[in-house]
PDB file of N, CA and C in Angstrom:
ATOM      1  N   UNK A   1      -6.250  23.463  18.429  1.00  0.00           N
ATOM      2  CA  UNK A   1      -5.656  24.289  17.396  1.00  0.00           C
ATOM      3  C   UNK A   1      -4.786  23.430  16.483  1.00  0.00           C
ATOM      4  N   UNK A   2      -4.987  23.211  15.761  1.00  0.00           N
ATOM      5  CA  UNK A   2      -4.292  22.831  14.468  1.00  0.00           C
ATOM      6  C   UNK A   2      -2.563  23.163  14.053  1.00  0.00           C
ATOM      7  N   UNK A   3      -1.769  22.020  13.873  1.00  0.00           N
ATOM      8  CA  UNK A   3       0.017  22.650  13.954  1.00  0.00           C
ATOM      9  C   UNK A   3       0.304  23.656  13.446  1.00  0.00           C
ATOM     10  N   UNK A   4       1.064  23.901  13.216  1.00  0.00           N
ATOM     11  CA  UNK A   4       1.695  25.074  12.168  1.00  0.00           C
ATOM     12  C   UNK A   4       3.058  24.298  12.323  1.00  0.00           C
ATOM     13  N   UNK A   5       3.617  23.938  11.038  1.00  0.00           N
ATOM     14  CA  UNK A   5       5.470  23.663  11.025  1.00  0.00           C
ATOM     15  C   UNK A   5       5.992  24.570  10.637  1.00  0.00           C
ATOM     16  N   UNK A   6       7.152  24.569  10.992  1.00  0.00           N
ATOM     17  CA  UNK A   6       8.470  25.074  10.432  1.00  0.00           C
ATOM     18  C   UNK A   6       8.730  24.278   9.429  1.00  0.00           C
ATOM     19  N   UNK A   7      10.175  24.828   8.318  1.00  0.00           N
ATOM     20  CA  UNK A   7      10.250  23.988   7.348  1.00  0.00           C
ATOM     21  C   UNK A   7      11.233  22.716   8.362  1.00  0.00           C
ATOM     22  N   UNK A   8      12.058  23.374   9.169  1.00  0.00           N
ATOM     23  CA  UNK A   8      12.813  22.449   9.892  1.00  0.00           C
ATOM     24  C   UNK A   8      12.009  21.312  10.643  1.00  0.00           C
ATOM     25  N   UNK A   9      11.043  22.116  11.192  1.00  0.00           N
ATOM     26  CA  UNK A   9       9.878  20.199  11.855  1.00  0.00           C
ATOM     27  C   UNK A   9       9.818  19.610  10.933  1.00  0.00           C
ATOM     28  N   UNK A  10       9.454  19.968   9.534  1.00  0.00           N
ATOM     29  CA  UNK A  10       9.058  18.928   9.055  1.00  0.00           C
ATOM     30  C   UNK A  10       9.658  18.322   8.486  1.00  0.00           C
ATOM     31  N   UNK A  11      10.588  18.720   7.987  1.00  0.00           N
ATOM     32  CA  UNK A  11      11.671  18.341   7.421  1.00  0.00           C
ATOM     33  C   UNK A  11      12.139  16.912   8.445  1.00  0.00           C
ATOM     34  N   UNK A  12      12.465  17.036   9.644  1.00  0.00           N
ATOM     35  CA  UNK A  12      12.548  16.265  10.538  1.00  0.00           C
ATOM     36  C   UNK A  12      11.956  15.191  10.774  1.00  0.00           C
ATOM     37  N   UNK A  13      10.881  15.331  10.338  1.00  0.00           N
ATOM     38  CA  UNK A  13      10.158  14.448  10.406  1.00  0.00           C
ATOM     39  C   UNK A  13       9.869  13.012   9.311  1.00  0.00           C
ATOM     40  N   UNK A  14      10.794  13.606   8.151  1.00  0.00           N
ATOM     41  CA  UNK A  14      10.255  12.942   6.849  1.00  0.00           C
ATOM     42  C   UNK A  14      11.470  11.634   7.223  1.00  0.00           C
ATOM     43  N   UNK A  15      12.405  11.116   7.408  1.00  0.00           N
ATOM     44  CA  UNK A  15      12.725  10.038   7.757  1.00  0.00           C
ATOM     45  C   UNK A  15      11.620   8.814   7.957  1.00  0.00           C
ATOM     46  N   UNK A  16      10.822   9.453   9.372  1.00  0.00           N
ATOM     47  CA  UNK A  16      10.033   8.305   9.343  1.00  0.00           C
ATOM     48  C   UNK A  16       9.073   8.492   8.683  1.00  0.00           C
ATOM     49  N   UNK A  17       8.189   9.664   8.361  1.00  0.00           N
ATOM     50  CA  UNK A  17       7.241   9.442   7.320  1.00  0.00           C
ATOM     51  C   UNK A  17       7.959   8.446   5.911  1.00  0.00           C
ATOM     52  N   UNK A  18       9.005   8.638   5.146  1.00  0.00           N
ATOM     53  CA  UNK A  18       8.857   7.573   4.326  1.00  0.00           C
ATOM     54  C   UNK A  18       9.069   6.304   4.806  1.00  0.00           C
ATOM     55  N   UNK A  19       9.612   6.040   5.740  1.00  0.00           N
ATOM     56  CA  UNK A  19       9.168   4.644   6.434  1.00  0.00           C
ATOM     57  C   UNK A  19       7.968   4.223   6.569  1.00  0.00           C
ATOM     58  N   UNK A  20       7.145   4.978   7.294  1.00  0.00           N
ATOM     59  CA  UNK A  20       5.894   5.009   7.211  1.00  0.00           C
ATOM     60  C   UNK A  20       4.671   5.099   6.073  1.00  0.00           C
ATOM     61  N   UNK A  21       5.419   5.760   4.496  1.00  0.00           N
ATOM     62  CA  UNK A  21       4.892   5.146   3.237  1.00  0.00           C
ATOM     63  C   UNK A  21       5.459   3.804   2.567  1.00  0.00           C
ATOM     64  N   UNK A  22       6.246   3.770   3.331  1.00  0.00           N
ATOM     65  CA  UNK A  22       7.092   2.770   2.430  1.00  0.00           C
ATOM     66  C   UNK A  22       6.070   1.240   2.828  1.00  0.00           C
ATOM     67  N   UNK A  23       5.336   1.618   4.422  1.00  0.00           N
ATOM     68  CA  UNK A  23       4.446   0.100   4.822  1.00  0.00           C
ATOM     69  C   UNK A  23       3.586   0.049   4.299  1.00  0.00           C
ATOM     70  N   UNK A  24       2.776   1.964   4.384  1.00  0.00           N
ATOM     71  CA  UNK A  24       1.819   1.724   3.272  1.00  0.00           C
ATOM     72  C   UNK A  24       1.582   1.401   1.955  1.00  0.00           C
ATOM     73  N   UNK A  25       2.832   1.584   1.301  1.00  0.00           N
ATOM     74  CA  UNK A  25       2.423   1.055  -0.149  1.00  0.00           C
ATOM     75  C   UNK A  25       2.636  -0.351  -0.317  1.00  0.00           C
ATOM     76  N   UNK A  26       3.277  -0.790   0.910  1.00  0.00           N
ATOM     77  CA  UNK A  26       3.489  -2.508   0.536  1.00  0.00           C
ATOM     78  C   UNK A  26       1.912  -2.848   1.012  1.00  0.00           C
ATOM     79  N   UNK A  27       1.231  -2.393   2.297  1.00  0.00           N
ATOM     80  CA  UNK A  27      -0.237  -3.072   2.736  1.00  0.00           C
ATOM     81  C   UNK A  27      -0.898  -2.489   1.335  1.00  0.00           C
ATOM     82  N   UNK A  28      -1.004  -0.939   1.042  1.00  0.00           N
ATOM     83  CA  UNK A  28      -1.971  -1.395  -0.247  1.00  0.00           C
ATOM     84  C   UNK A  28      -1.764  -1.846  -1.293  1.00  0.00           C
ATOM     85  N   UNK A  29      -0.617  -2.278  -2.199  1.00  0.00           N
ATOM     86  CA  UNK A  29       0.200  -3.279  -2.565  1.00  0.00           C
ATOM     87  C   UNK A  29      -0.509  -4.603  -2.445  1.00  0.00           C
ATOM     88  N   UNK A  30      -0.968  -5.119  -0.991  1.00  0.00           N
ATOM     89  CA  UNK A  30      -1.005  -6.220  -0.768  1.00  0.00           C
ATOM     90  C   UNK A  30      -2.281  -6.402  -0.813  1.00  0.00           C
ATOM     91  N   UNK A  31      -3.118  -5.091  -0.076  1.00  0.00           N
ATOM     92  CA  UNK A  31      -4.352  -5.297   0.144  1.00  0.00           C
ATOM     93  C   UNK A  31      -5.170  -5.277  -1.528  1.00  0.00           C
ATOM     94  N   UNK A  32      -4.626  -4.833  -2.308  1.00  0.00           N
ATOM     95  CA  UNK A  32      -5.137  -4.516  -4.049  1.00  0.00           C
ATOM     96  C   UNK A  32      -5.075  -6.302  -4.998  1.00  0.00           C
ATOM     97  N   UNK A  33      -3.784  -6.704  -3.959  1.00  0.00           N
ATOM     98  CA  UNK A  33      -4.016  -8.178  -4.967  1.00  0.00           C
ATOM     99  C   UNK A  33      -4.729  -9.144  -4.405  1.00  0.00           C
ATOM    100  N   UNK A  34      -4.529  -8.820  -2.657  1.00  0.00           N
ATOM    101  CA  UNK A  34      -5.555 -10.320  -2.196  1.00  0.00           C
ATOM    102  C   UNK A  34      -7.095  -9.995  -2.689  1.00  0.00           C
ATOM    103  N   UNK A  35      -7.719  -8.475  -2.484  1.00  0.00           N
ATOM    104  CA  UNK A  35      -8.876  -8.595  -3.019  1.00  0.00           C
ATOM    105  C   UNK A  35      -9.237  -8.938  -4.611  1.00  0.00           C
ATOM    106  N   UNK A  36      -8.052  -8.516  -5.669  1.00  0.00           N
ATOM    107  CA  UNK A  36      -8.302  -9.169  -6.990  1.00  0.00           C
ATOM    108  C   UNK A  36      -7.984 -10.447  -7.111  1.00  0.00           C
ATOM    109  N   UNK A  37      -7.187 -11.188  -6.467  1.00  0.00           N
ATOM    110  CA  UNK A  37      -7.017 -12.589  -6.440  1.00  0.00           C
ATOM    111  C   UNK A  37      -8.381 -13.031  -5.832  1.00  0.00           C
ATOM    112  N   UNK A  38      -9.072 -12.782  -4.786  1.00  0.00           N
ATOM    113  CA  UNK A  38     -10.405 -13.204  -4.255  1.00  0.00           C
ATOM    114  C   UNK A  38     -11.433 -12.973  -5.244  1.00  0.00           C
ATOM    115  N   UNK A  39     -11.203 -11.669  -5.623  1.00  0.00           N
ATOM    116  CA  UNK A  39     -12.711 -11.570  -6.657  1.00  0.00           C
ATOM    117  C   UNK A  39     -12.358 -12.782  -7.816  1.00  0.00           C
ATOM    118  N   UNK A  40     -11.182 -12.579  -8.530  1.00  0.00           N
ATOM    119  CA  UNK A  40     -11.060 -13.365  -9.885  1.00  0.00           C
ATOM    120  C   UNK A  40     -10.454 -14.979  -9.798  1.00  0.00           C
ATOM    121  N   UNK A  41     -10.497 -15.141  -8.581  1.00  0.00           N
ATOM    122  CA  UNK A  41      -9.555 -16.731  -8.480  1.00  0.00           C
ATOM    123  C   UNK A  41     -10.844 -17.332  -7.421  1.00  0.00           C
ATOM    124  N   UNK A  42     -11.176 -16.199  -6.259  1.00  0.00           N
ATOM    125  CA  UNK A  42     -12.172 -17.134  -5.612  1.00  0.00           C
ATOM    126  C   UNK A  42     -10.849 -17.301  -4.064  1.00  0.00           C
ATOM    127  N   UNK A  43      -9.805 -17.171  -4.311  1.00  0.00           N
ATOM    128  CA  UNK A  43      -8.751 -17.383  -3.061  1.00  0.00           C
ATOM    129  C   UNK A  43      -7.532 -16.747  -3.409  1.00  0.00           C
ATOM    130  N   UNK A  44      -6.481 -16.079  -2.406  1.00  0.00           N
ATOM    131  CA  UNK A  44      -5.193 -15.772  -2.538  1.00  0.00           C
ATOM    132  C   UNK A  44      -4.234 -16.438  -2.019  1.00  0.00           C
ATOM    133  N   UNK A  45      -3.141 -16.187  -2.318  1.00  0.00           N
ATOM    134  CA  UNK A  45      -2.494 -16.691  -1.560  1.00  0.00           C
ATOM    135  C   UNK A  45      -1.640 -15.933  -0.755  1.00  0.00           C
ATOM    136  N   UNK A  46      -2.335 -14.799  -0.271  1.00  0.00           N
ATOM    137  CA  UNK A  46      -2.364 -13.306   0.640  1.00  0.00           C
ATOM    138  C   UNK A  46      -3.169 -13.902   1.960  1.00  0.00           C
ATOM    139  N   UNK A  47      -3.871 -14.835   1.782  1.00  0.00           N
ATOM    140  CA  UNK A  47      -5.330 -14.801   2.778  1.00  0.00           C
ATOM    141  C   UNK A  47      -6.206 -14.275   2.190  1.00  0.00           C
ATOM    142  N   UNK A  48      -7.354 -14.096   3.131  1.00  0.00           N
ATOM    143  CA  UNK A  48      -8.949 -14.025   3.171  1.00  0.00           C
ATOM    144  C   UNK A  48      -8.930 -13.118   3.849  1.00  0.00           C
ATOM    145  N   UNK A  49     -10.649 -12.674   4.588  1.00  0.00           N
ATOM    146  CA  UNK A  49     -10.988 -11.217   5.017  1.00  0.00           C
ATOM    147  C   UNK A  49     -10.037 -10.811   6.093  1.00  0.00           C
ATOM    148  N   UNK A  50      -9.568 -11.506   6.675  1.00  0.00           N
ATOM    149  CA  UNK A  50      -9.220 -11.491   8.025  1.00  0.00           C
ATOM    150  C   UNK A  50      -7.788 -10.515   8.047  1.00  0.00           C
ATOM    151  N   UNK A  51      -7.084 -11.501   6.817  1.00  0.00           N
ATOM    152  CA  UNK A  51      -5.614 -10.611   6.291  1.00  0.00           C
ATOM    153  C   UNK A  51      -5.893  -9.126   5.640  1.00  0.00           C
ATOM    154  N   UNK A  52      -7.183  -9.218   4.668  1.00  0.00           N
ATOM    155  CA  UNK A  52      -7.762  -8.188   4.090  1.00  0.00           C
ATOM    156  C   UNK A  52      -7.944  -6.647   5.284  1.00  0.00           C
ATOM    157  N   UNK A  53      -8.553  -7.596   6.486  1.00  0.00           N
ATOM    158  CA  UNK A  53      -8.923  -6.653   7.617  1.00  0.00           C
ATOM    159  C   UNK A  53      -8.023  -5.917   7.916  1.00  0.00           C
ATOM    160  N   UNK A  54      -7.065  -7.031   8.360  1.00  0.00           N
ATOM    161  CA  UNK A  54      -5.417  -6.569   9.224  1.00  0.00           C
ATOM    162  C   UNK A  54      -4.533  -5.459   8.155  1.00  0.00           C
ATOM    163  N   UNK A  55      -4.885  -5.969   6.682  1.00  0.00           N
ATOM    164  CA  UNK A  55      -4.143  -4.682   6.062  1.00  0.00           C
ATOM    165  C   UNK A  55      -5.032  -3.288   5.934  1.00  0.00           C
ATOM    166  N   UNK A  56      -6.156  -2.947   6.167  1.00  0.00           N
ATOM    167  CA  UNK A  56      -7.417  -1.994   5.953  1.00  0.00           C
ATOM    168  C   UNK A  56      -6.570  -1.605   7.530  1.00  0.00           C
ATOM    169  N   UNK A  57      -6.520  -1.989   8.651  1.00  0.00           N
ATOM    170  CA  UNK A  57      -6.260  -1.540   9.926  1.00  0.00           C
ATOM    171  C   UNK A  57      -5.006  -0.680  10.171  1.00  0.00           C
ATOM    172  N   UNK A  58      -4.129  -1.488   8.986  1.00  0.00           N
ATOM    173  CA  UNK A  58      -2.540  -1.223   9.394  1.00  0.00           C
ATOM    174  C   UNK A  58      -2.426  -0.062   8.698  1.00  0.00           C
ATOM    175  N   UNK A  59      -3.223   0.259   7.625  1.00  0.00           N
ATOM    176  CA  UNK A  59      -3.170   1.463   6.376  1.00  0.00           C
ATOM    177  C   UNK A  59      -3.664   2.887   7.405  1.00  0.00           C
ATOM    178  N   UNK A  60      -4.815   2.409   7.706  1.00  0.00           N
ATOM    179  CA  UNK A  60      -5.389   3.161   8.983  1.00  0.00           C
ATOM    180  C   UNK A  60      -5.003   4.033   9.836  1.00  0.00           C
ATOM    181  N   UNK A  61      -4.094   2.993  10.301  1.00  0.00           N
ATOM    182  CA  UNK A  61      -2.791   3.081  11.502  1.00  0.00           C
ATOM    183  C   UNK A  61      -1.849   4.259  11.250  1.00  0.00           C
ATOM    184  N   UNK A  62      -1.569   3.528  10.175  1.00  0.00           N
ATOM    185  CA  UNK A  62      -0.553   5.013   9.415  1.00  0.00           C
ATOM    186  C   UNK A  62      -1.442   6.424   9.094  1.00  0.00           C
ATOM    187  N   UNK A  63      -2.401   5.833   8.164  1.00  0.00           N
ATOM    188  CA  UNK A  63      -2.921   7.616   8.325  1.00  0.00           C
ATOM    189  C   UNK A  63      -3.440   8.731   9.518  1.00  0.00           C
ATOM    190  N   UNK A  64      -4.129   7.410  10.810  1.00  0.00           N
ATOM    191  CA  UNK A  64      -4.289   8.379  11.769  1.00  0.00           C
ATOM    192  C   UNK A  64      -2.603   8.772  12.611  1.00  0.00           C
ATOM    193  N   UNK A  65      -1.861   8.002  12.648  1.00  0.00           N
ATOM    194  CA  UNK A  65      -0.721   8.369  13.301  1.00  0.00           C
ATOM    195  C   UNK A  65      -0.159  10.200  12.713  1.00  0.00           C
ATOM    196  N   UNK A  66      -0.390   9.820  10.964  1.00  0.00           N
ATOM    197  CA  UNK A  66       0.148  11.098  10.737  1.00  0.00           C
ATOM    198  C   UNK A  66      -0.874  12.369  10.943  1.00  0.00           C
ATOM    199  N   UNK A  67      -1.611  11.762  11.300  1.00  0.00           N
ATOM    200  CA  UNK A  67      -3.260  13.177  11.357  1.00  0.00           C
ATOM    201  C   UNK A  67      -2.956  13.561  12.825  1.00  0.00           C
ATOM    202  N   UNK A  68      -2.282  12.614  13.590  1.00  0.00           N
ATOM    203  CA  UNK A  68      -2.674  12.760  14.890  1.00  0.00           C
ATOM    204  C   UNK A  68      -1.164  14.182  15.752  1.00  0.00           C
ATOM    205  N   UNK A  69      -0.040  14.009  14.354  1.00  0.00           N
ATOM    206  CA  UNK A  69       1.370  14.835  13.887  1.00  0.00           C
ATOM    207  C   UNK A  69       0.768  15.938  13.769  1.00  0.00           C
ATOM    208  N   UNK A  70      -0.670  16.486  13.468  1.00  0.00           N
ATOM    209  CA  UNK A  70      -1.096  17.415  12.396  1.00  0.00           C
ATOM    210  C   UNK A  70      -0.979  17.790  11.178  1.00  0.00           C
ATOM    211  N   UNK A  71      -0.043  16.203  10.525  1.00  0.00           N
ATOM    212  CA  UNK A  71      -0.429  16.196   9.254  1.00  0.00           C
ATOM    213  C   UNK A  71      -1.534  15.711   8.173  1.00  0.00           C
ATOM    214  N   UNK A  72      -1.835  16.790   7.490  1.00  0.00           N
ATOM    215  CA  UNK A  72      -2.796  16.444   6.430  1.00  0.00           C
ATOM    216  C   UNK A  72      -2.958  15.541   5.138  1.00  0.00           C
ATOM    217  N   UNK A  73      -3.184  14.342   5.809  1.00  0.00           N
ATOM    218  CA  UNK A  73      -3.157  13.389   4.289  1.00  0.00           C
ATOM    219  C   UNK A  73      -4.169  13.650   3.415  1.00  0.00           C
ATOM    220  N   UNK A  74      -3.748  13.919   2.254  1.00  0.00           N
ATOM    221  CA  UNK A  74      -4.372  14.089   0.496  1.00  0.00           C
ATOM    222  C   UNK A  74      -4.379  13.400   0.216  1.00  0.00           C
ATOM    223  N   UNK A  75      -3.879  12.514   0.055  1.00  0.00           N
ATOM    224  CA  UNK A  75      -4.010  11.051  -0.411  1.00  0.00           C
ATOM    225  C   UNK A  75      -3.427  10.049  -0.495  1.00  0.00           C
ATOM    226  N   UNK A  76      -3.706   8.615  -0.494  1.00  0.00           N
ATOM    227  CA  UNK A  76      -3.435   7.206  -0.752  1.00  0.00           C
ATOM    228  C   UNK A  76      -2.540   6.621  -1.450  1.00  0.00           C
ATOM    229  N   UNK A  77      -2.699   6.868  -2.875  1.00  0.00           N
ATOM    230  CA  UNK A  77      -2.475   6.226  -4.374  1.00  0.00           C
ATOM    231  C   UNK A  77      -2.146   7.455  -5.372  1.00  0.00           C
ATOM    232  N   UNK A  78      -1.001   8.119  -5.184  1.00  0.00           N
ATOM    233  CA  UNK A  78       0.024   7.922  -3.897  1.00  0.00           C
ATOM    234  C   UNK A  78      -0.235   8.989  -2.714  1.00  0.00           C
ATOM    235  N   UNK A  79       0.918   8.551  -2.206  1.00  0.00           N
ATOM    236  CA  UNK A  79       0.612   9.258  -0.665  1.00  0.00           C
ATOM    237  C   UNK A  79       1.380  10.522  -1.028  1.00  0.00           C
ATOM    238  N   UNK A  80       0.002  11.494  -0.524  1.00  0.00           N
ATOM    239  CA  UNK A  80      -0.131  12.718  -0.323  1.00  0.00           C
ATOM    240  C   UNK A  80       0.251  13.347   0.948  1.00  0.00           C
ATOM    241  N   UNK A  81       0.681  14.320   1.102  1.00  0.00           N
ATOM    242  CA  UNK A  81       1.117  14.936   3.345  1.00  0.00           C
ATOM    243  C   UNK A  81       1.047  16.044   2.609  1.00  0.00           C
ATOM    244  N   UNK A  82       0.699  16.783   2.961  1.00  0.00           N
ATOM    245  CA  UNK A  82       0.685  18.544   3.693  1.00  0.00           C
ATOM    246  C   UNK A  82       0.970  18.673   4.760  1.00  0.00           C
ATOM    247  N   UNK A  83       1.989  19.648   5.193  1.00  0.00           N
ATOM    248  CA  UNK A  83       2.474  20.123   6.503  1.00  0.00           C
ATOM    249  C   UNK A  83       1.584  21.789   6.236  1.00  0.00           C
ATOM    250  N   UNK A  84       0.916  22.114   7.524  1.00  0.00           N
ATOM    251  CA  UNK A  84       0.552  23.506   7.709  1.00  0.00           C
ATOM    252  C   UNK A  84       1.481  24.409   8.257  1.00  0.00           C
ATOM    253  N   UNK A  85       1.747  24.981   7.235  1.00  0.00           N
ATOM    254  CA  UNK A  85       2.889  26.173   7.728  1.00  0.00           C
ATOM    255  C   UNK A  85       2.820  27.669   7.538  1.00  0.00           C
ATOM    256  N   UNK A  86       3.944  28.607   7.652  1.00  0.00           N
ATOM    257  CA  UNK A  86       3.309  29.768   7.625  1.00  0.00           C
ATOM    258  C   UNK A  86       4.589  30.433   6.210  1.00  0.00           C
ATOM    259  N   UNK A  87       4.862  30.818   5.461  1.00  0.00           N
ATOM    260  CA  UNK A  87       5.743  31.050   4.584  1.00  0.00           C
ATOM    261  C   UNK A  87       6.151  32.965   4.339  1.00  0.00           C
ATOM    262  N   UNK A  88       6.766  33.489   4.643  1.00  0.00           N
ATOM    263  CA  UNK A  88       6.546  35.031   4.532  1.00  0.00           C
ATOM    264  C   UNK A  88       5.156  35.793   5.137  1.00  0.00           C
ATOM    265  N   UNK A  89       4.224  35.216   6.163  1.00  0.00           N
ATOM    266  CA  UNK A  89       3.012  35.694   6.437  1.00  0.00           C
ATOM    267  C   UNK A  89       2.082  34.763   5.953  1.00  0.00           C
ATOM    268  N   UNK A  90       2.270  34.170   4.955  1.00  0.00           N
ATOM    269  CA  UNK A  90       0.984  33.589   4.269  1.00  0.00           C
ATOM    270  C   UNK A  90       0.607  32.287   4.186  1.00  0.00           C
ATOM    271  N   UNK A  91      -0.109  31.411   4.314  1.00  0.00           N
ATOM    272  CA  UNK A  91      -0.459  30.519   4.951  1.00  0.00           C
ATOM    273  C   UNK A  91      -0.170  29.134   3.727  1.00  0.00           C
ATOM    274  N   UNK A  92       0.221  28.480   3.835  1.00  0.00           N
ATOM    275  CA  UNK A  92       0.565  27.316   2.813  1.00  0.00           C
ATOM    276  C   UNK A  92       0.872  25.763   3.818  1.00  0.00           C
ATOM    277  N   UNK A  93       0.878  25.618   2.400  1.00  0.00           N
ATOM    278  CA  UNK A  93       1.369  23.996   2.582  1.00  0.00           C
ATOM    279  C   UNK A  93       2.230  23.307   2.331  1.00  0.00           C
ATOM    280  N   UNK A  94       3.748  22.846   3.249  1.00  0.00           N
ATOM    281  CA  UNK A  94       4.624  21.969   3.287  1.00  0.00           C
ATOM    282  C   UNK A  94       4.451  20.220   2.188  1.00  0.00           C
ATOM    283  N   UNK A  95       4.056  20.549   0.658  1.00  0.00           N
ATOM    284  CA  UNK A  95       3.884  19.449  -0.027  1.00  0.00           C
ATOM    285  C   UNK A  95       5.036  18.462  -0.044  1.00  0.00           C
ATOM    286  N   UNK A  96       4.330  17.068   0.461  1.00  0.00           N
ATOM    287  CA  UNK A  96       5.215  15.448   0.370  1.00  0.00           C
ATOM    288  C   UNK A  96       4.655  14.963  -0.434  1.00  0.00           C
ATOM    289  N   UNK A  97       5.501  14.023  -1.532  1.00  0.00           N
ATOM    290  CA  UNK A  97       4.160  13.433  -2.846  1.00  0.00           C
ATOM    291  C   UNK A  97       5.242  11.611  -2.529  1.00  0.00           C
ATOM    292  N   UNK A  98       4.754  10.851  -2.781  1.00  0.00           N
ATOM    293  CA  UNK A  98       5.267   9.278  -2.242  1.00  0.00           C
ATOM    294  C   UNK A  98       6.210   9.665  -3.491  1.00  0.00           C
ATOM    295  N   UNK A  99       7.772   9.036  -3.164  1.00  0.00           N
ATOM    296  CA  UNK A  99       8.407   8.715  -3.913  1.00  0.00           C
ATOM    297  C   UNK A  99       9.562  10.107  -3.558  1.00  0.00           C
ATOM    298  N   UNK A 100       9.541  11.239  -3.177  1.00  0.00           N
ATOM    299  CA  UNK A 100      10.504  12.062  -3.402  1.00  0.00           C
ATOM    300  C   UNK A 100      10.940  11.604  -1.716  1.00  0.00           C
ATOM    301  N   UNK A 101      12.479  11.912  -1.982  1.00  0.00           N
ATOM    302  CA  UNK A 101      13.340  12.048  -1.031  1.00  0.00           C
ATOM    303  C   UNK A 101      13.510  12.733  -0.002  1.00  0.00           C
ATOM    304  N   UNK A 102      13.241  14.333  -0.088  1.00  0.00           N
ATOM    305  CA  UNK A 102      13.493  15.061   0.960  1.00  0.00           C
ATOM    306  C   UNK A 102      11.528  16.440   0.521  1.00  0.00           C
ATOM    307  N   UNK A 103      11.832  16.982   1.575  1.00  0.00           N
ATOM    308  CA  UNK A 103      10.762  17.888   1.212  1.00  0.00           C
ATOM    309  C   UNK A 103      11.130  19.281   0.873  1.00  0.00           C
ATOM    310  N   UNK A 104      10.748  19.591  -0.257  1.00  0.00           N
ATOM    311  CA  UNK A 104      11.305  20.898  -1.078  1.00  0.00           C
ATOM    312  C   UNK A 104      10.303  21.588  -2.047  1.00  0.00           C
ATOM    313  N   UNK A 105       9.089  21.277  -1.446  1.00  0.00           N
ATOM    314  CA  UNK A 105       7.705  22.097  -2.178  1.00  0.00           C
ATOM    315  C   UNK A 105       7.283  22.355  -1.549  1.00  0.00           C
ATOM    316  N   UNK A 106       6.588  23.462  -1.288  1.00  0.00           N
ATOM    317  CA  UNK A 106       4.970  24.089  -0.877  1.00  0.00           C
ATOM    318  C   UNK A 106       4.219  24.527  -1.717  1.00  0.00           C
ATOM    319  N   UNK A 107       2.669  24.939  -1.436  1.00  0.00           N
ATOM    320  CA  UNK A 107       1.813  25.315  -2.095  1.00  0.00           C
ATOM    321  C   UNK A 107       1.020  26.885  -0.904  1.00  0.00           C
ATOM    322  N   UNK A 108       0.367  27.146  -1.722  1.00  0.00           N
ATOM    323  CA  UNK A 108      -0.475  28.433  -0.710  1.00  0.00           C
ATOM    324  C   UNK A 108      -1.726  27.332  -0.368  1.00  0.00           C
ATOM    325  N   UNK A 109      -1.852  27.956   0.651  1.00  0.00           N
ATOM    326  CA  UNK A 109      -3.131  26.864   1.169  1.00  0.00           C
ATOM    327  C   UNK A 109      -4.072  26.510   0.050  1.00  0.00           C
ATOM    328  N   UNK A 110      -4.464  27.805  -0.011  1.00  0.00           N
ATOM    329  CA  UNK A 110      -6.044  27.557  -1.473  1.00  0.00           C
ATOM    330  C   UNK A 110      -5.877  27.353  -2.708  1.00  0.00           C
ATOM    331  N   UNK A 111      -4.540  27.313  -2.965  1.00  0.00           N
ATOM    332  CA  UNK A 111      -4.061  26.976  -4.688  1.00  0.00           C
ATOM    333  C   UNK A 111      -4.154  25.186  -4.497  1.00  0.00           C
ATOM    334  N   UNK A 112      -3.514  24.497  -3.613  1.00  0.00           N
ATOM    335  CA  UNK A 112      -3.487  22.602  -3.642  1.00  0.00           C
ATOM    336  C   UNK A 112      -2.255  22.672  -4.513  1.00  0.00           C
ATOM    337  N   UNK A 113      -2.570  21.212  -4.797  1.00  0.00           N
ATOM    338  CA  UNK A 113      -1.315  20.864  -5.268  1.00  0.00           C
ATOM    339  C   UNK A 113      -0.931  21.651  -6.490  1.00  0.00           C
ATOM    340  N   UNK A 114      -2.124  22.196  -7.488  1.00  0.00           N
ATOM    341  CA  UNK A 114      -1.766  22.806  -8.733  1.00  0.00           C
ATOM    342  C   UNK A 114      -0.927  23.730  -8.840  1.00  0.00           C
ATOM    343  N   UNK A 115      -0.798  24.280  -7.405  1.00  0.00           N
ATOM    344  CA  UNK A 115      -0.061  25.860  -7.246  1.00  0.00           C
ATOM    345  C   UNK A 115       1.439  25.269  -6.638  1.00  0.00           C
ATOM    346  N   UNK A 116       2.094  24.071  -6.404  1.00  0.00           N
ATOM    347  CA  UNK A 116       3.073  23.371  -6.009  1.00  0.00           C
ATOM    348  C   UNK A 116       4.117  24.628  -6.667  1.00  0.00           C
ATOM    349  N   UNK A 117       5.110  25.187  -5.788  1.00  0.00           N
ATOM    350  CA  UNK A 117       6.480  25.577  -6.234  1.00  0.00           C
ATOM    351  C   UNK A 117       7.883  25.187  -5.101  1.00  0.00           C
ATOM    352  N   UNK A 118       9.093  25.146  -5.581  1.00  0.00           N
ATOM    353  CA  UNK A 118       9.978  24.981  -4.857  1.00  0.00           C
ATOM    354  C   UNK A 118      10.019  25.612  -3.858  1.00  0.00           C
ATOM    355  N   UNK A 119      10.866  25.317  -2.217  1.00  0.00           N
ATOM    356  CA  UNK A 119      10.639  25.909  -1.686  1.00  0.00           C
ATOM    357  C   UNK A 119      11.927  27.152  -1.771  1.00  0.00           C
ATOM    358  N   UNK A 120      11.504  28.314  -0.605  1.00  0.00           N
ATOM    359  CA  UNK A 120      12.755  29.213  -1.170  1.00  0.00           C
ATOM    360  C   UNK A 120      14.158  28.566  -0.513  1.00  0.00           C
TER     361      UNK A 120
END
């Protein structure tokens, strides 16, 4: 069965989630220049596949850790989280977008991000 949060879990939780974006945007950060330094130079000074690998693994790492929370990553570039929650009866989503501080949006499940409002 799939989580359901409170606003308080999740809330709780966002400490280390931005820790946990904060690695990811440095690995894809890192992983975006060693592969354009490789395509357009031929070498980085990031490393080769191997470093390439280790950052593809570590990005990984982070997204299954938070899937494994029952949170729903949307996306990468930037990092997207949905928390599944329940709001007055009705079923929504606890929205995290990379870069904000605390969590203070939801959405209704089937609206996404377009339907984003404060929370109450």
């Amino acid at each position: 069965m799939d989580r359901i949060f409170t606003v308080d879990e999740a809330r709780a939780l966002l400490p280390s989630i931005v820790e946990d974006a904060r690695a990811l945007v440095a690995a894809r950060a890192d992983m975006a220049q060693l592969a354009h330094d490789r395509r357009t130079a031929g070498t980085s000074p990031l490393g080769g596949v191997p470093e390439l690998k280790a950052l593809e693994a570590r990005i990984e790492d982070l997204l299954s850790g938070w899937a494994r929370q029952g949170i729903e990553v949307k996306g990468v570039a930037p990092v997207l989280l949905d928390f599944p929650a329940v709001l007055d009866g009705v079923s929504v989503r606890l929205c995290w977008i990379e870069g904000e501080t605390e969590l203070r949006w939801y959405h209704r499940t089937e609206l996404g991000f377009a339907g984003r409002r404060p929370l109450p």
